[in-house]
Protein backbone atom coordinates (compact mmCIF):
# COMPACT_ATOMS: atom_id res chain seq x y z
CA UNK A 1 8.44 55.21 103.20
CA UNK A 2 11.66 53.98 104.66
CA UNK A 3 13.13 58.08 103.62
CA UNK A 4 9.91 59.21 105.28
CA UNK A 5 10.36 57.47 108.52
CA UNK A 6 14.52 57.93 108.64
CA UNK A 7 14.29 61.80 108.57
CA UNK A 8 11.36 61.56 111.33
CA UNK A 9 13.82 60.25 113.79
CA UNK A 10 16.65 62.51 112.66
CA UNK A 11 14.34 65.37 113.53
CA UNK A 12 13.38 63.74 117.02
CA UNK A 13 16.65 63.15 117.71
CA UNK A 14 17.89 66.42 116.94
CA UNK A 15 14.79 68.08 118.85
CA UNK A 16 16.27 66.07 122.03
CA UNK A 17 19.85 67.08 121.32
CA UNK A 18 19.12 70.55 120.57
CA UNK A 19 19.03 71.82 124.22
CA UNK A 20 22.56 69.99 125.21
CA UNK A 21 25.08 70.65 122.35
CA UNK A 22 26.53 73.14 121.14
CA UNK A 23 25.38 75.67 118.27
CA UNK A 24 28.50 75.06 116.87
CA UNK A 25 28.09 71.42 117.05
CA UNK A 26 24.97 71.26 116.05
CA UNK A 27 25.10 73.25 112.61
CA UNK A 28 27.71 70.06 111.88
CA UNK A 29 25.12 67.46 112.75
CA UNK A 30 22.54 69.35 110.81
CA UNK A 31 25.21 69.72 107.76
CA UNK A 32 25.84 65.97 108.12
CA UNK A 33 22.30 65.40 108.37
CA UNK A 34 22.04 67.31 105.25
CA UNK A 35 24.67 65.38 103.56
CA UNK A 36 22.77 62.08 104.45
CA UNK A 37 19.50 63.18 103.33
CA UNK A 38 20.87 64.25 99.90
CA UNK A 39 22.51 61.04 99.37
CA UNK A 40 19.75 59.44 100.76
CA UNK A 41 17.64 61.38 97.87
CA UNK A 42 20.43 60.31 95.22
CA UNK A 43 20.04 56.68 96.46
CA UNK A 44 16.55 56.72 96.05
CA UNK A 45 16.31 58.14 92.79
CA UNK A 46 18.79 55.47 91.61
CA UNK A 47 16.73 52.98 93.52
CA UNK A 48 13.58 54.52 91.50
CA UNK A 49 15.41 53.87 88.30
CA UNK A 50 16.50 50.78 88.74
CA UNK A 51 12.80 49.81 89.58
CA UNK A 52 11.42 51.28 86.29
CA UNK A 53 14.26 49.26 84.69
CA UNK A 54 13.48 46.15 86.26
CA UNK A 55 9.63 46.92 85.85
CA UNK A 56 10.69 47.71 81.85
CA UNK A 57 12.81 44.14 81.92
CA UNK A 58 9.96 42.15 83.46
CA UNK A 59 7.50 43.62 80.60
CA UNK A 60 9.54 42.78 77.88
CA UNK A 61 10.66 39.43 79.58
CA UNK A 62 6.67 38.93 79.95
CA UNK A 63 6.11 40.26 76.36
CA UNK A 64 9.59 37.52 75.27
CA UNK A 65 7.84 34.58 76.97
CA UNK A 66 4.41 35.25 75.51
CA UNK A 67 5.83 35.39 71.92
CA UNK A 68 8.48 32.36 72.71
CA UNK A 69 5.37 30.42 73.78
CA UNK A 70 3.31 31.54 70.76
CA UNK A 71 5.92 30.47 68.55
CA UNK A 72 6.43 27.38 70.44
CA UNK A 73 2.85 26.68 69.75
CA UNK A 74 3.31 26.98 66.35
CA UNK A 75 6.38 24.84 65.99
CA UNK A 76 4.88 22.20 68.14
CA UNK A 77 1.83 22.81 65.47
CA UNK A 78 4.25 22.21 62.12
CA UNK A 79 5.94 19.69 63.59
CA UNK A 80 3.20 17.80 64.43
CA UNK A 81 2.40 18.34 60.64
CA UNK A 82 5.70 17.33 59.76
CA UNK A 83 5.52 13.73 61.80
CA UNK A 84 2.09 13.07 59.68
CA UNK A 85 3.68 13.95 56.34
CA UNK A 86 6.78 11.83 57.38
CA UNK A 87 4.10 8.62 58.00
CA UNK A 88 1.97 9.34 55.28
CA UNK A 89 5.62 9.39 53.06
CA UNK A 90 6.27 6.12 55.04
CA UNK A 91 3.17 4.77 54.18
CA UNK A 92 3.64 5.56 49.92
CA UNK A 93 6.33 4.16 49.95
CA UNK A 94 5.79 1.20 51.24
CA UNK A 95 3.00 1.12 48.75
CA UNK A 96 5.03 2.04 46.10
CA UNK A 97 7.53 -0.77 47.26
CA UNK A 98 5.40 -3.35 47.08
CA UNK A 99 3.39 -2.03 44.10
CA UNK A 100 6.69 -1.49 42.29
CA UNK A 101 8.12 -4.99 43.32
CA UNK A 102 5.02 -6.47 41.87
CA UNK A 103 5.03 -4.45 38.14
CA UNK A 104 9.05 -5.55 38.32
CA UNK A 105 7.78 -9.24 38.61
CA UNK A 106 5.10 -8.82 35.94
CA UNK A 107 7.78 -6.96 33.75
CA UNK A 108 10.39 -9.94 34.33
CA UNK A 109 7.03 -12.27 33.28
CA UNK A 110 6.15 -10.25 30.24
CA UNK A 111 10.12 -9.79 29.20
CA UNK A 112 10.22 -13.46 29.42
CA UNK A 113 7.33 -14.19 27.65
CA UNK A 114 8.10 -12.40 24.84
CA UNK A 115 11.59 -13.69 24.70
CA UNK A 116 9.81 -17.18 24.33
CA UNK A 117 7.53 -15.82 21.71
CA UNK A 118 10.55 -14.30 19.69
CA UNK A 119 12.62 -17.21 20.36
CA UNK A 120 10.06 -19.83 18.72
CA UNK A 121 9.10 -16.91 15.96
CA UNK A 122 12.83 -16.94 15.14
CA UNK A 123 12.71 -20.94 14.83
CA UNK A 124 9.55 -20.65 12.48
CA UNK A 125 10.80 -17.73 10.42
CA UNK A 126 13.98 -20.03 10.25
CA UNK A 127 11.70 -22.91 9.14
CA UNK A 128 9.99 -20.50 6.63
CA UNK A 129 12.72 -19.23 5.34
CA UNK A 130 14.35 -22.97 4.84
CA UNK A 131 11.16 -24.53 3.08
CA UNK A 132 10.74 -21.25 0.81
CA UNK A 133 14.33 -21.90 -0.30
CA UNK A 134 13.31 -25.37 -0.81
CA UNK A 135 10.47 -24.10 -2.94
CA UNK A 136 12.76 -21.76 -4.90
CA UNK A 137 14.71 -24.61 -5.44
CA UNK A 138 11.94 -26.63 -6.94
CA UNK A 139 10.40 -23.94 -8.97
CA UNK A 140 13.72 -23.68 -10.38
CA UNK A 141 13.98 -27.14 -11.03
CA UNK A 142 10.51 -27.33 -12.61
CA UNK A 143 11.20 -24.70 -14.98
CA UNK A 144 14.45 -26.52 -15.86
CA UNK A 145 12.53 -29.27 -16.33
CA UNK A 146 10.37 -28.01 -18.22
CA UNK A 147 12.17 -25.87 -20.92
CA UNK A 148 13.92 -29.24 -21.71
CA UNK A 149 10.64 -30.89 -22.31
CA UNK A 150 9.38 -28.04 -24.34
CA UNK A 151 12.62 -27.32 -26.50
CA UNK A 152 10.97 -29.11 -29.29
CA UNK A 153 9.02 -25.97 -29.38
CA UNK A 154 11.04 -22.86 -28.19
CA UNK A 155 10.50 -21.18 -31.56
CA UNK A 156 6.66 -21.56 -31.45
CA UNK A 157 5.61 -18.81 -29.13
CA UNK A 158 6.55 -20.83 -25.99
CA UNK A 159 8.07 -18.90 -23.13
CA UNK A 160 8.85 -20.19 -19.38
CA UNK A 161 9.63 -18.01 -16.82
CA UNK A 162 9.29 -17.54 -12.84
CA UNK A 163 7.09 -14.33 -11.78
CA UNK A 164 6.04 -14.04 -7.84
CA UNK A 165 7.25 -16.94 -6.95
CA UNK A 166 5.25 -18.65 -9.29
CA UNK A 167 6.33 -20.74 -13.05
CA UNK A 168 4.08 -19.34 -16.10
CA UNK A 169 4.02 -21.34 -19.13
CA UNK A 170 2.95 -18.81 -21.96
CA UNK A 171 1.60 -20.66 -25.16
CA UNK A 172 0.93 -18.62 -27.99
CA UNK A 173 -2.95 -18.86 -29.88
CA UNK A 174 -0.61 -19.83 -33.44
CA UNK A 175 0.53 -23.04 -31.56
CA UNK A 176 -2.22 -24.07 -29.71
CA UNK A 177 -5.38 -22.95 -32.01
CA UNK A 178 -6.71 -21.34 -35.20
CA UNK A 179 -8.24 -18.63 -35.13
CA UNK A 180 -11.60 -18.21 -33.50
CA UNK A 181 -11.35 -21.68 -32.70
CA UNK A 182 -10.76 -23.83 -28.83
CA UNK A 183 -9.98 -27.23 -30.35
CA UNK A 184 -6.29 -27.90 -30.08
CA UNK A 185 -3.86 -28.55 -33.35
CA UNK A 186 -2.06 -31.27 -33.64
CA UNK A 187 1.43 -29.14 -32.25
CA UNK A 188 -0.17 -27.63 -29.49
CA UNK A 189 -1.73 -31.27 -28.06
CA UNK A 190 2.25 -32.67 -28.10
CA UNK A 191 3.41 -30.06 -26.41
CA UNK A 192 0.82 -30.33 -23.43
CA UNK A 193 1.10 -33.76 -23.32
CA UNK A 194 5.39 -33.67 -22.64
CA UNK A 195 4.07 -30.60 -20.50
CA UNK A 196 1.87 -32.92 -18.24
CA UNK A 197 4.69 -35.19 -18.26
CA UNK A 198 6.78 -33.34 -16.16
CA UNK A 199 3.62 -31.87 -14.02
CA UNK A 200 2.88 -35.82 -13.15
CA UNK A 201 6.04 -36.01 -11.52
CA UNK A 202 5.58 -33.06 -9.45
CA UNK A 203 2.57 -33.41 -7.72
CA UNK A 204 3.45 -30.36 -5.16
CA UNK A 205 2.37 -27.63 -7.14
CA UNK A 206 -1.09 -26.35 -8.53
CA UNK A 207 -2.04 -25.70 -12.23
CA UNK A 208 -3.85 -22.75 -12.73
CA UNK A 209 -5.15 -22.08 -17.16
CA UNK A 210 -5.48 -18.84 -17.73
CA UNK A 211 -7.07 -18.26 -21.53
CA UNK A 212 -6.48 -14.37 -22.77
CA UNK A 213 -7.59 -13.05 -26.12
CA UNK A 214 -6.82 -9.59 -27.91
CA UNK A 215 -9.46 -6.90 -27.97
CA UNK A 216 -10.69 -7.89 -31.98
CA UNK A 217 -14.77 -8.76 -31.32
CA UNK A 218 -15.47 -12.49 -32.41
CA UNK A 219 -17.21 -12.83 -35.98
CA UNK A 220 -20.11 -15.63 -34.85
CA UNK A 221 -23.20 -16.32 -36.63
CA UNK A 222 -26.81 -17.17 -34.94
CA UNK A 223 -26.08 -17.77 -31.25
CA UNK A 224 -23.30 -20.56 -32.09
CA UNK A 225 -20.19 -20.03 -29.35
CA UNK A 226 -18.52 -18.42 -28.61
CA UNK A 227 -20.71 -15.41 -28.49
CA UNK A 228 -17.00 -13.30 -27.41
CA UNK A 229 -13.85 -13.14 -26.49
CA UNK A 230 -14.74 -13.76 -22.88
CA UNK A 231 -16.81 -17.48 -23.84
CA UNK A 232 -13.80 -18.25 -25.80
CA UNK A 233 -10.75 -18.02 -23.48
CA UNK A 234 -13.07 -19.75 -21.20
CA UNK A 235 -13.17 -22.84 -23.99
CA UNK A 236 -9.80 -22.68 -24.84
CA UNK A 237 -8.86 -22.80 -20.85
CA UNK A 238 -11.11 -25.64 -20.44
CA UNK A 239 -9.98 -27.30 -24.02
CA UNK A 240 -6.32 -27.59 -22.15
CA UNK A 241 -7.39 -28.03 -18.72
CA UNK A 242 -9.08 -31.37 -20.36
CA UNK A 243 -6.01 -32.53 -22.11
CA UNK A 244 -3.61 -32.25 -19.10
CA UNK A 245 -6.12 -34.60 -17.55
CA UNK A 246 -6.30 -36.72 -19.67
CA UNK A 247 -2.80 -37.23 -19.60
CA UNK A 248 -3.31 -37.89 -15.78
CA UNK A 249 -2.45 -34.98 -14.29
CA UNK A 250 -4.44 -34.83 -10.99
CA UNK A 251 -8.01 -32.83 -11.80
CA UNK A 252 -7.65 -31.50 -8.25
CA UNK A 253 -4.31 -29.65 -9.19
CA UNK A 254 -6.45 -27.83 -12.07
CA UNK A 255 -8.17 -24.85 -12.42
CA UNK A 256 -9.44 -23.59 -15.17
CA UNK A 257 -10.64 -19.62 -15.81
CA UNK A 258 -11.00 -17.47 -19.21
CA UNK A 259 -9.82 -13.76 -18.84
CA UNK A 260 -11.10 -12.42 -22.51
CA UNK A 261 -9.32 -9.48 -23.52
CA UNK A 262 -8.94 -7.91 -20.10
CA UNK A 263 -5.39 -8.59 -18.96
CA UNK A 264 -3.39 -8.00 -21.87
CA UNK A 265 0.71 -8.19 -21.80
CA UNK A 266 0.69 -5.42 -24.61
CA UNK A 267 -1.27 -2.65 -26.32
CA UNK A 268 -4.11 -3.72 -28.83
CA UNK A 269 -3.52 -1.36 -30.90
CA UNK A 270 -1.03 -3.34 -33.37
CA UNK A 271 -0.79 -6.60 -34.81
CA UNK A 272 2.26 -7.17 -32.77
CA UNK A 273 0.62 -6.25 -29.53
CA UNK A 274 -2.17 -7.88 -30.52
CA UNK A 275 -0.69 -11.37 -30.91
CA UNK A 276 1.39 -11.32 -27.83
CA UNK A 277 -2.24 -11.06 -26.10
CA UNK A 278 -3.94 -14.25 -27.45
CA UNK A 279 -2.38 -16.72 -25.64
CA UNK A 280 -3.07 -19.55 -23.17
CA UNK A 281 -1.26 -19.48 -19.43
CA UNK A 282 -0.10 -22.45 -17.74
CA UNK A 283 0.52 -21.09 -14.01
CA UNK A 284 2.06 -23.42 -11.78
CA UNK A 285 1.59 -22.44 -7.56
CA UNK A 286 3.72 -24.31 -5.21
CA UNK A 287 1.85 -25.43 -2.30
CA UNK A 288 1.97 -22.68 0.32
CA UNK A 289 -0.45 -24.38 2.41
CA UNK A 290 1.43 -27.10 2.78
CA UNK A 291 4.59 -25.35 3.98
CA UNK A 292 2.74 -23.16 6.53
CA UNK A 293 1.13 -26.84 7.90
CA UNK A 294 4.49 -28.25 7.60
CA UNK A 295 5.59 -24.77 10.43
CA UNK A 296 2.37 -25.41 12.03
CA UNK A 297 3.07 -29.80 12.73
CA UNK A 298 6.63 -28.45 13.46
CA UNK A 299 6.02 -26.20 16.28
């Protein structure tokens, strides 16, 4: 528009000029007035472009701020997330703090607890192990003690010996009894009478009589006893039992039990084996219960 109206005036002014000047001065103003006009034109095209270039910046500007504030949205959006993450870490962790301070407490209780424990099981296995040496030390003893009392009859199928932490005194059927018979000969009472000797003066151990046959049936007539081998272990077990009482040994201390031919010490099937099997067994038990009271008063 501003083009439009400057080349209006230029041709009123030249319309007023154009009956005073000169031709000659006139083609010059019109050339000049050409000149301006195309420079004019030049200007305006430049002007033109520089519009559609501004017009092209301000899009994209537009189109820049539109995204920037989209993406600001979204940061503003995962931050956001990123501040409730952060408290909700906050807040574990304080929970696991505290939750962790307390098992660390209960740990420290249980660690010393069990130190406790292992300290006074230590002290009682200590104990244990001091009155089962004391017991070794007796059984040994006893069995001393007894071999000496029973040397009068070392040849006669005696034997003495510690098994399981326990002294057996084997006796052999050919001292104790005839055969098929529970009354006692004359040998066999003398040596359970210097046995109770020695069980009279230790009164912390339990007798236990074991009577065993061999496997040959018993030859009885009618119903007189014994019927078998069974009844008559059990008499010849009682038969002794009966004699270390008399001899005061403490009826409490003695049990008395008949095993027949069922727990032989060799095969039946010679006369060898066979007489190794009849026999009597004098078990003597050291008092286990009264060690583990002894721990018990103790601790």
């Amino acid at each position: 528009m501003k083009v439009i109206r400057l080349l209006l005036m230029t041709a009123v002014a030249l319309t007023l000029f154009n009956g005073c000047v000169s031709k000659k001065k006139f083609e010059e103003m019109q050339s000049n007035l050409q000149k301006q006009l195309s420079n004019l034109r030049a200007d305006n095209a430049k002007l033109n472009e520089r519009i559609h270039d501004l017009e092209k910046e301000n899009a994209k500007l537009k189109a820049d701020t539109t995204r920037l504030g989209r993406e600001n949205r979204d940061l503003m959006r995962r931050l956001n997330e990123a501040n409730k993450k952060i408290t909700s870490l906050e807040n574990d962790y304080s929970q696991l703090k505290s939750q962790s301070s307390k098992d660390l407490q209960d740990a420290i209780a249980d660690y010393n607890r069990l130190k406790s424990e292992l300290q006074a099981n230590s002290e009682r296995l200590k104990e244990l192990e001091r009155l089962l040496k004391e017991r070794d030390e007796l059984l040994e003893a006893l069995r001393n003690k007894i071999m000496q009392a029973l040397k009068d009859f070392e040849n006669s199928g005696i034997s003495v010996y510690e098994k399981d932490g326990k002294i057996y005194v084997s006796m052999s059927d050919k001292l104790l009894f005839d055969t098929g018979k529970w009354e006692l000969k004359k040998d066999g009472k003398r040596a359970l009478t210097q046995l109770a000797e020695v069980l009279k003066q230790v009164t912390s151990v339990d007798v236990l009589v074991e009577g065993h046959t061999d496997s040959d049936p018993i030859r009885s007539s009618n119903d007189t006893p014994p019927k078998d081998n069974w009844e008559l272990s059990v008499l010849r077990a009682t038969e002794v039992t009966r004699t270390l009482t008399k001899e005061n040994v403490d009826p409490k201390r003695v049990t008395a039990s008949g095993h027949g031919e069922f727990f032989p010490n060799a095969s039946n099937a010679d006369k060898e084996g066979k007489a190794k099997n009849r026999r009597t067994e004098i078990i003597l038990v050291p008092d286990i219960k009264g060690i583990l009271e002894k721990i018990k008063n103790k601790h």
